[in-house]
N, C-alpha and C. Protein backbone atom coordinates (compact mmCIF):
# COMPACT_ATOMS: atom_id res chain seq x y z
N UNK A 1 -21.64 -37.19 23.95
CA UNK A 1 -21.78 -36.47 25.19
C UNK A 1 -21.64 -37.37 26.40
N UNK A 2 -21.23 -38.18 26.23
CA UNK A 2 -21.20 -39.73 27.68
C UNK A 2 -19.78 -39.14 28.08
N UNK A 3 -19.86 -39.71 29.71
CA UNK A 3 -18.42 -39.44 30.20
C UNK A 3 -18.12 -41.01 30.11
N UNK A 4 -16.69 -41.22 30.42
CA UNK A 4 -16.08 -42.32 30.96
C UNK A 4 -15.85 -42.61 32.23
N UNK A 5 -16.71 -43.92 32.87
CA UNK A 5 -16.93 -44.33 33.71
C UNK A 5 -15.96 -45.68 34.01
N UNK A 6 -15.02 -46.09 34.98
CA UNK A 6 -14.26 -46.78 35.15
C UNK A 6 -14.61 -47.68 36.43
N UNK A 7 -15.32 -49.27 36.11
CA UNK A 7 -15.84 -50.01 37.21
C UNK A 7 -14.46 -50.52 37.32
N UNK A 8 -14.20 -50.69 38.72
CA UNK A 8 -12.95 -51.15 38.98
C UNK A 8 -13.44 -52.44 40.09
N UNK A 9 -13.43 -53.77 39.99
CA UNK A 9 -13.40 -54.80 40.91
C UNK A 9 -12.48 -55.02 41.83
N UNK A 10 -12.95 -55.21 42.98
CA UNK A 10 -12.36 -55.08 44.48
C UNK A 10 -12.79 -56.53 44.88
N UNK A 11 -11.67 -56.89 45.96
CA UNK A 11 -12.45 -58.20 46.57
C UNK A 11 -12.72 -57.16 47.71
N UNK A 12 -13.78 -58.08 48.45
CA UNK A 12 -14.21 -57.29 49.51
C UNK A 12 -13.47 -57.74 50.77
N UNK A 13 -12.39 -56.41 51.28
CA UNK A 13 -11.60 -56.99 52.41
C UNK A 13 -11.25 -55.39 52.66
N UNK A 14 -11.22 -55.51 54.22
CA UNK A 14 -11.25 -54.36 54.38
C UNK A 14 -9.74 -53.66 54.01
N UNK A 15 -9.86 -52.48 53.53
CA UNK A 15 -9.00 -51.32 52.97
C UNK A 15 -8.83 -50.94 51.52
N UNK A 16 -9.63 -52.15 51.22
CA UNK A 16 -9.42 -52.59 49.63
C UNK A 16 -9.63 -50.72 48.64
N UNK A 17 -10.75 -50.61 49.09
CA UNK A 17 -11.36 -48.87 48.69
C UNK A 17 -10.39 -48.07 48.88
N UNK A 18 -9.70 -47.96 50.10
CA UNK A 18 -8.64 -46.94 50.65
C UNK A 18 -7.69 -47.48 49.58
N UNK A 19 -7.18 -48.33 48.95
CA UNK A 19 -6.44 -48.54 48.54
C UNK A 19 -6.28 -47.72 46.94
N UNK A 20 -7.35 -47.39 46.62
CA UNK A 20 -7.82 -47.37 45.37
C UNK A 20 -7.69 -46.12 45.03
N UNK A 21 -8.29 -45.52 46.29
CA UNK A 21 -8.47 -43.83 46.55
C UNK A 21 -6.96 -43.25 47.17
N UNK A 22 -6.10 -44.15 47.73
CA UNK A 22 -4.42 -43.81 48.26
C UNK A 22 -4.00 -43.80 46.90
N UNK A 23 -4.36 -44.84 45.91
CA UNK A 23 -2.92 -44.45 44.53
C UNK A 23 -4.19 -43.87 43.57
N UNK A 24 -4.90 -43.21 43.53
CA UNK A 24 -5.41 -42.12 42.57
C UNK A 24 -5.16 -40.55 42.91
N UNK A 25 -4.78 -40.62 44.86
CA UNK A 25 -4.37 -39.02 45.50
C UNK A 25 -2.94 -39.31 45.00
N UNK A 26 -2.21 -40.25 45.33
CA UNK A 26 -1.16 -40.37 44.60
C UNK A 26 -0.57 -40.18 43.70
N UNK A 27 -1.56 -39.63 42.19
CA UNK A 27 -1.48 -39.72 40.93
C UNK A 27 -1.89 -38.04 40.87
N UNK A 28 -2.20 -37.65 41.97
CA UNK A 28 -3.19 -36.38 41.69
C UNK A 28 -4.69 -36.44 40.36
N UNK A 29 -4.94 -37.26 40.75
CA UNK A 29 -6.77 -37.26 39.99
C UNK A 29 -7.54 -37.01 41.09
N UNK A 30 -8.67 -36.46 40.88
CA UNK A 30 -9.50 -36.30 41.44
C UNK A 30 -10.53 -36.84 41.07
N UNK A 31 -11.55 -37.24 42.53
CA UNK A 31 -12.89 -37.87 41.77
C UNK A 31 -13.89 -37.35 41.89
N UNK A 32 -15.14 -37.38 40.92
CA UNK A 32 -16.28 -36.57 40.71
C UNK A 32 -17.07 -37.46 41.02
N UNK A 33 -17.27 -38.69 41.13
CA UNK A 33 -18.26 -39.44 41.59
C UNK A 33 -17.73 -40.40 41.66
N UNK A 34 -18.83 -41.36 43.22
CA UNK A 34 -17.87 -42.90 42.91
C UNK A 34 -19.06 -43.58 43.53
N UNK A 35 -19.97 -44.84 42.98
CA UNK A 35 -20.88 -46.02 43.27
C UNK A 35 -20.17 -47.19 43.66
N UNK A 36 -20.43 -47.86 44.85
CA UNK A 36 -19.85 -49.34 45.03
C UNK A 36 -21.07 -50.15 45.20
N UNK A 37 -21.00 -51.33 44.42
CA UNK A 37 -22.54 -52.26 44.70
C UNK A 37 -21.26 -53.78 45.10
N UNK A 38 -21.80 -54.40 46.03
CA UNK A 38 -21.01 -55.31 46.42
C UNK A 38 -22.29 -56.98 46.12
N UNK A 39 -21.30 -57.85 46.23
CA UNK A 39 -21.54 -59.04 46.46
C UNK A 39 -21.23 -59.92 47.05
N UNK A 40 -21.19 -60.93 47.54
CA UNK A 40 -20.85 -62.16 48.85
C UNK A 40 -19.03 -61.65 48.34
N UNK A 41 -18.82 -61.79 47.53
CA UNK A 41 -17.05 -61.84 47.16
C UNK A 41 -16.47 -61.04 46.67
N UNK A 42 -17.35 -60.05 45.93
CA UNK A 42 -16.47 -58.93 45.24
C UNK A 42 -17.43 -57.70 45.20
N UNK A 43 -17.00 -56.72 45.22
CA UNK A 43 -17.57 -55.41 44.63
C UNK A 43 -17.21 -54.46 43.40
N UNK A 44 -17.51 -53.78 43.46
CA UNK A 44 -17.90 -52.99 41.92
C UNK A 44 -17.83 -51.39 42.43
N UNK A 45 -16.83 -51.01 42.41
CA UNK A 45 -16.35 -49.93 42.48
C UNK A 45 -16.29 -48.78 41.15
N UNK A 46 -17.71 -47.55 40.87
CA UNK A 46 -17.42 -47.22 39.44
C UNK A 46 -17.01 -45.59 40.49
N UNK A 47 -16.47 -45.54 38.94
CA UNK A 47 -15.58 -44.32 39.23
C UNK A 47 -15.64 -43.19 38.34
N UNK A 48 -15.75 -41.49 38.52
CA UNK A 48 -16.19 -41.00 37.76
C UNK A 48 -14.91 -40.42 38.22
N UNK A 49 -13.63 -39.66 37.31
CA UNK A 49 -12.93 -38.93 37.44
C UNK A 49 -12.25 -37.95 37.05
N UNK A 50 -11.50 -37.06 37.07
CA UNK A 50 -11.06 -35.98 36.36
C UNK A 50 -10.49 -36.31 35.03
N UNK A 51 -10.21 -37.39 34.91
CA UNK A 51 -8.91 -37.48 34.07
C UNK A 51 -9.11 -39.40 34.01
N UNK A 52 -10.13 -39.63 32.97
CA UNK A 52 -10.39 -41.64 33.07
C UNK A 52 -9.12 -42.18 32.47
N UNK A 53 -7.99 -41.37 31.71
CA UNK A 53 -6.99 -41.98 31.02
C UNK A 53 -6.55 -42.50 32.00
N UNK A 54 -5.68 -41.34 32.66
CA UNK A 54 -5.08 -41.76 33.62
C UNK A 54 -5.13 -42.35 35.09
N UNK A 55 -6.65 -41.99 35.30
CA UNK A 55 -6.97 -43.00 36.19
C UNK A 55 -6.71 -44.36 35.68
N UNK A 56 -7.29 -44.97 34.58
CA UNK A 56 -7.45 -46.01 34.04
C UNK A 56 -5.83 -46.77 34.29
N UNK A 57 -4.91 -46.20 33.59
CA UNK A 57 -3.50 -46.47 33.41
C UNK A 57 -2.68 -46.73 34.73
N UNK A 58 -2.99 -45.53 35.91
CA UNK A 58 -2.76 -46.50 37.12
C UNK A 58 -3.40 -47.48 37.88
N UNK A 59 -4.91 -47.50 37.85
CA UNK A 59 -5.11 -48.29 38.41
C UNK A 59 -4.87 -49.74 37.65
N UNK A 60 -4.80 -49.85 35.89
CA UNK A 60 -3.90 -50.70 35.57
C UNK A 60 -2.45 -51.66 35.96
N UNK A 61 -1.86 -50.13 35.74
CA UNK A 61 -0.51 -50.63 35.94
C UNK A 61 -0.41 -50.95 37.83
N UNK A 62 -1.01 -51.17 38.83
CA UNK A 62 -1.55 -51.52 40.13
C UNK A 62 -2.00 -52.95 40.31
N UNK A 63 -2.36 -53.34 39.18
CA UNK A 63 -3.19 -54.78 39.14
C UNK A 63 -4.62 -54.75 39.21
N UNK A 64 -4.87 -53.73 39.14
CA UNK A 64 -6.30 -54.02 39.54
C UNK A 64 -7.06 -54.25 37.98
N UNK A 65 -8.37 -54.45 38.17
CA UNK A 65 -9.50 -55.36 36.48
C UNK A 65 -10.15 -54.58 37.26
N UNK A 66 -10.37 -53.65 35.20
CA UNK A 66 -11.34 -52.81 35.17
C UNK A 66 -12.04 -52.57 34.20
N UNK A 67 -12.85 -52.18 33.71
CA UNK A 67 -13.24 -51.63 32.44
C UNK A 67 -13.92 -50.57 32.45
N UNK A 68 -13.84 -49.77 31.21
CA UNK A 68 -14.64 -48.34 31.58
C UNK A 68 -15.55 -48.15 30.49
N UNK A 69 -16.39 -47.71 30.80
CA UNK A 69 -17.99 -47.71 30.12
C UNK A 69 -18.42 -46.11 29.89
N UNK A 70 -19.32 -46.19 28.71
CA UNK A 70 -19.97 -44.67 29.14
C UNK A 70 -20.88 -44.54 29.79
N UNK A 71 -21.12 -43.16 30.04
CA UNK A 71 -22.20 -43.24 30.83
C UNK A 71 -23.10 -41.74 30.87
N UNK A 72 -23.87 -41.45 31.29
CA UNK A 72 -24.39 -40.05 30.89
C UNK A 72 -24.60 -39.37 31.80
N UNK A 73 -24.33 -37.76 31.90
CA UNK A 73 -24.79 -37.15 33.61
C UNK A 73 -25.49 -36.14 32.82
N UNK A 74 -26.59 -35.99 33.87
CA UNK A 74 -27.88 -34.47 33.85
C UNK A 74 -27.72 -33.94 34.88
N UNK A 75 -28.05 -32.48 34.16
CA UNK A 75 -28.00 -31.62 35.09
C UNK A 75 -29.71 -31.93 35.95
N UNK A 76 -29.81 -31.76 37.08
CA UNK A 76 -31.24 -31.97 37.73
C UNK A 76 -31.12 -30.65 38.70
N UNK A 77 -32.35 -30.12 39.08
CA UNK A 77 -32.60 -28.77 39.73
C UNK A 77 -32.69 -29.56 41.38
N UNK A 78 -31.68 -28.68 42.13
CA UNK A 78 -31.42 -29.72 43.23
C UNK A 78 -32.53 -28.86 44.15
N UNK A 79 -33.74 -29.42 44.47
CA UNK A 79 -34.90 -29.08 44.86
C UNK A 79 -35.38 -30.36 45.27
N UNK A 80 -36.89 -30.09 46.50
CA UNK A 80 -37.69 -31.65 46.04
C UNK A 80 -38.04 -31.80 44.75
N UNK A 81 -38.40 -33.06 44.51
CA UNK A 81 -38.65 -33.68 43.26
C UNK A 81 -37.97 -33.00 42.18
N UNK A 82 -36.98 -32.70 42.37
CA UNK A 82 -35.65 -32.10 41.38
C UNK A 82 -35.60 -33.43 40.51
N UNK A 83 -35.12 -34.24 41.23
CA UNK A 83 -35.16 -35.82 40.67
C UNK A 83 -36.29 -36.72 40.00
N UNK A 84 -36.86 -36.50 40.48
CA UNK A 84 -38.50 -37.15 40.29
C UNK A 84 -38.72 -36.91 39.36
N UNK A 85 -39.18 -35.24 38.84
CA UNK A 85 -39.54 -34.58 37.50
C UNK A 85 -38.82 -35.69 36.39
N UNK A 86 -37.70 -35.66 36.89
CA UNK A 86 -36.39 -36.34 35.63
C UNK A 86 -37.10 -38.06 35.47
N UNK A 87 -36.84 -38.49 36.11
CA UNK A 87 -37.24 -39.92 36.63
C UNK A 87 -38.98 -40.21 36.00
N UNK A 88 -39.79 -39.26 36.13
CA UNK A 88 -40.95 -39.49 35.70
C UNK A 88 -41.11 -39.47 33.45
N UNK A 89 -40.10 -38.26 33.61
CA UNK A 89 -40.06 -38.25 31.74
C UNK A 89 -39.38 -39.31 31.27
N UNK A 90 -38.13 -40.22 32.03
CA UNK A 90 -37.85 -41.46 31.60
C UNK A 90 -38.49 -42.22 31.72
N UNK A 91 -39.15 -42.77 32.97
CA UNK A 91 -40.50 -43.51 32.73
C UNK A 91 -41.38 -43.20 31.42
N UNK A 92 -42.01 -42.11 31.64
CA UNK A 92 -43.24 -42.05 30.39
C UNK A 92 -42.36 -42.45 29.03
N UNK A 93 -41.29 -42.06 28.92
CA UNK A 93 -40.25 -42.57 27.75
C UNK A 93 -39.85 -43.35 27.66
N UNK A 94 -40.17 -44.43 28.47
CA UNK A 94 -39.90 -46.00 28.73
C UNK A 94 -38.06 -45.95 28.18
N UNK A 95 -37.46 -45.44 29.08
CA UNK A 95 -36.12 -45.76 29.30
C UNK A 95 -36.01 -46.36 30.55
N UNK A 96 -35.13 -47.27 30.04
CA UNK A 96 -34.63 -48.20 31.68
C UNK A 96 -33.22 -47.58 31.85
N UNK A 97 -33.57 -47.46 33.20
CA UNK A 97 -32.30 -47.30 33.99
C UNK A 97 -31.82 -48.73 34.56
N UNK A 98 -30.46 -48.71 33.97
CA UNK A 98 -29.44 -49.86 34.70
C UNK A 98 -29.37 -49.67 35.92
N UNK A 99 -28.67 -48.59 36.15
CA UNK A 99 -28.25 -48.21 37.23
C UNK A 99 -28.06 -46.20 37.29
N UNK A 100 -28.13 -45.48 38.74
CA UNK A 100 -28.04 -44.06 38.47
C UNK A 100 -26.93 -43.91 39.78
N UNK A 101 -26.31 -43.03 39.77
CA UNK A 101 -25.80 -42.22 41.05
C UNK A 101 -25.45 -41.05 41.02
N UNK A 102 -25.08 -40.53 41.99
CA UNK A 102 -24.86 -38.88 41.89
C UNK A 102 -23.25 -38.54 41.76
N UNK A 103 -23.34 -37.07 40.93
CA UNK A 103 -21.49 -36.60 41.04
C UNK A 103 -21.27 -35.67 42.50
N UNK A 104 -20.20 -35.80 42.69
CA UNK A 104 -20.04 -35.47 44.00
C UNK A 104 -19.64 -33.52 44.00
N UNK A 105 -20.23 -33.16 42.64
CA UNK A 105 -20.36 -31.58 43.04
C UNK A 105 -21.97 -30.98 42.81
N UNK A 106 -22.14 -29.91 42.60
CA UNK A 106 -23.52 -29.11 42.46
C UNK A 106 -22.59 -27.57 42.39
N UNK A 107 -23.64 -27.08 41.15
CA UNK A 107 -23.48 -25.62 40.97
C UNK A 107 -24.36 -24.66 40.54
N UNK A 108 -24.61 -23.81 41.24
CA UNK A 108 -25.87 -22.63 41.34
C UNK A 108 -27.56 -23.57 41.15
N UNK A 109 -27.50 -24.11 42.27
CA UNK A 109 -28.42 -24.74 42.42
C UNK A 109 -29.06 -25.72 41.44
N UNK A 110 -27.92 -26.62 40.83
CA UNK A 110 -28.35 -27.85 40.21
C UNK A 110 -27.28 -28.76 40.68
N UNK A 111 -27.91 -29.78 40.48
CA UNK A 111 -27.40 -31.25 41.14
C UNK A 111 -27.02 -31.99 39.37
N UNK A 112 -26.23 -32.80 40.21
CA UNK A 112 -25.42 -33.92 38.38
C UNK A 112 -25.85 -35.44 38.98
N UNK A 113 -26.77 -36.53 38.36
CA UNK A 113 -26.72 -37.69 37.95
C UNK A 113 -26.45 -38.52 37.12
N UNK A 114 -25.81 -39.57 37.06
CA UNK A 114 -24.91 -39.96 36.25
C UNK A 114 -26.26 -41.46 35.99
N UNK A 115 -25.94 -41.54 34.74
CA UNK A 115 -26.76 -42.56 34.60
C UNK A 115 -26.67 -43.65 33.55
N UNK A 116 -26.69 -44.33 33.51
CA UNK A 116 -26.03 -46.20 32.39
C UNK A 116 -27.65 -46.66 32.51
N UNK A 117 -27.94 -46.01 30.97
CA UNK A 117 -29.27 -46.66 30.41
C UNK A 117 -29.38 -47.62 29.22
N UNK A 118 -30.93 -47.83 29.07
CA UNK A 118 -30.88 -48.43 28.03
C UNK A 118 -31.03 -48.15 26.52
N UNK A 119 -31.12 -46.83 26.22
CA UNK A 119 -30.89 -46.53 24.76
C UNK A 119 -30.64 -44.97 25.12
N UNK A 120 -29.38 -45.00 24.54
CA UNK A 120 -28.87 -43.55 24.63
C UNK A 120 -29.46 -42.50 23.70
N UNK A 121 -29.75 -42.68 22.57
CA UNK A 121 -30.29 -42.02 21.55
C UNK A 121 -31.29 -41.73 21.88
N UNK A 122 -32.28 -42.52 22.41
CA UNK A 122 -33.40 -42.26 22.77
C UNK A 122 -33.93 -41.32 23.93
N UNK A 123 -32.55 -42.02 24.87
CA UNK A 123 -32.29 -40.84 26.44
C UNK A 123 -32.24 -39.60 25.53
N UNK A 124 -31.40 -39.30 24.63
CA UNK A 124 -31.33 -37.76 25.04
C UNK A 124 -32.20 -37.07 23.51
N UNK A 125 -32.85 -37.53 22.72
CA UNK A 125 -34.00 -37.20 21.87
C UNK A 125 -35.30 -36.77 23.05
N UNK A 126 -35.39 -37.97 23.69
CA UNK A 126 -36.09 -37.48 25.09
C UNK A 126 -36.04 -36.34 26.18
N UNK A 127 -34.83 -36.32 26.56
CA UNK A 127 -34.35 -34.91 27.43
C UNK A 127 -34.44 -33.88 26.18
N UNK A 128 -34.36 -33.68 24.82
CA UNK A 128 -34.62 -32.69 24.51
C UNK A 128 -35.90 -32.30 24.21
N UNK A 129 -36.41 -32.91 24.33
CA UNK A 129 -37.99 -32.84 23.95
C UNK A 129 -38.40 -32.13 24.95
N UNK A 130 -38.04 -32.03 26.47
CA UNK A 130 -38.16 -31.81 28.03
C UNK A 130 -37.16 -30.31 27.91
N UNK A 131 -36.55 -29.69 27.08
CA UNK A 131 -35.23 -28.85 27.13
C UNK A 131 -34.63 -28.69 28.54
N UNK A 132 -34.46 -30.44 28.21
CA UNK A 132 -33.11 -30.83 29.16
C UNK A 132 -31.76 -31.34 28.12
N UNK A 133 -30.82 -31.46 28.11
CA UNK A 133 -29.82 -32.35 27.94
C UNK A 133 -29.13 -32.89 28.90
N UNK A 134 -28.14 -33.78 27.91
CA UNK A 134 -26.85 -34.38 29.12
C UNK A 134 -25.89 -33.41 29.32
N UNK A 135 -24.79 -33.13 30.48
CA UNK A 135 -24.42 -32.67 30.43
C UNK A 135 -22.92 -33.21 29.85
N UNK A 136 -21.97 -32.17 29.24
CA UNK A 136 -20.91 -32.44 28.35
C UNK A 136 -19.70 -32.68 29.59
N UNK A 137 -18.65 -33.47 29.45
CA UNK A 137 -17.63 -33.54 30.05
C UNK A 137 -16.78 -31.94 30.63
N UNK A 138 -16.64 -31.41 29.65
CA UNK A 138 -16.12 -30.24 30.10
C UNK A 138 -16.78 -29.67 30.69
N UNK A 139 -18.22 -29.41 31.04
CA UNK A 139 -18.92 -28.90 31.62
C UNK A 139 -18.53 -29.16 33.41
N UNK A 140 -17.86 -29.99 33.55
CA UNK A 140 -18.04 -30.46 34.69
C UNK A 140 -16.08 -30.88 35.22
N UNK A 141 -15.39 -30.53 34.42
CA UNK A 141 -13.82 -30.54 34.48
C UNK A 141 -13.29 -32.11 34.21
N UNK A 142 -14.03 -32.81 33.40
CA UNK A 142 -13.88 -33.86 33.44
C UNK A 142 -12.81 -34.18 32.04
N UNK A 143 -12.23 -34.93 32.08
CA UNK A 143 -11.89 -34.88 30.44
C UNK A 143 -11.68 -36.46 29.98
């Protein structure tokens, strides 16, 4: 149930992003989510998109270094502590979060977080225990 997540490294100079997002409109993909965490020299551009093949393959054949990872999205009730609720059953379930961010849609009042933990099996034995799951790729037009 993990989507494919594609960190793509950028030096940090300005347009570098535009650049990334000009040859993926280019390609016609669309993106469902996108995190950048930067550093003194480079950033970390992840990418959640319609279509990771072919994202992957141009931003390949472009030059750019990437690799793509899985990663997991929940549905969360986009409310206060919509998030929290979620965030508190991984705590008590002592799952670490690497890292989380959000997908850039919502439908009939739930929100999607995408999340790179530390034991997947355990993440979602856990969300079912909660009758939550992850949500599935197609669920979300992803493929």
């Amino acid at each position: 149930m993990h989507i494919n997540q594609i960190s793509v490294f950028l030096e940090n100079r300005t347009g570098g992003l535009a650049e990334v997002t000009r040859l993926l409109a280019a390609n016609n993909i669309n993106l469902r989510a996108l995190s950048i965490a930067e550093t003194a020299d480079y950033g970390v551009l992840r990418l959640i998109t319609d279509d990771s093949e072919r994202a992957s393959a141009a931003l390949l054949a472009n030059g750019n270094i990437l690799s793509v990872n899985p990663v997991m999205a929940v549905a969360v009730p986009d409310k206060p502590a919509g998030l929290n609720e979620l965030l508190e059953i991984l705590a008590e379930g002592d799952i670490a979060i690497e890292y989380m961010y959000s997908l850039l849609t919502q439908q009939n009042g739930t929100a999607y977080m995408v999340f790179r933990i530390s034991d997947e099996d355990k993440f979602v034995k856990l969300l079912g225990e909660h009758n939550m799951k992850p949500v599935c790729p197609n669920e979300l037009n992803i493929k």
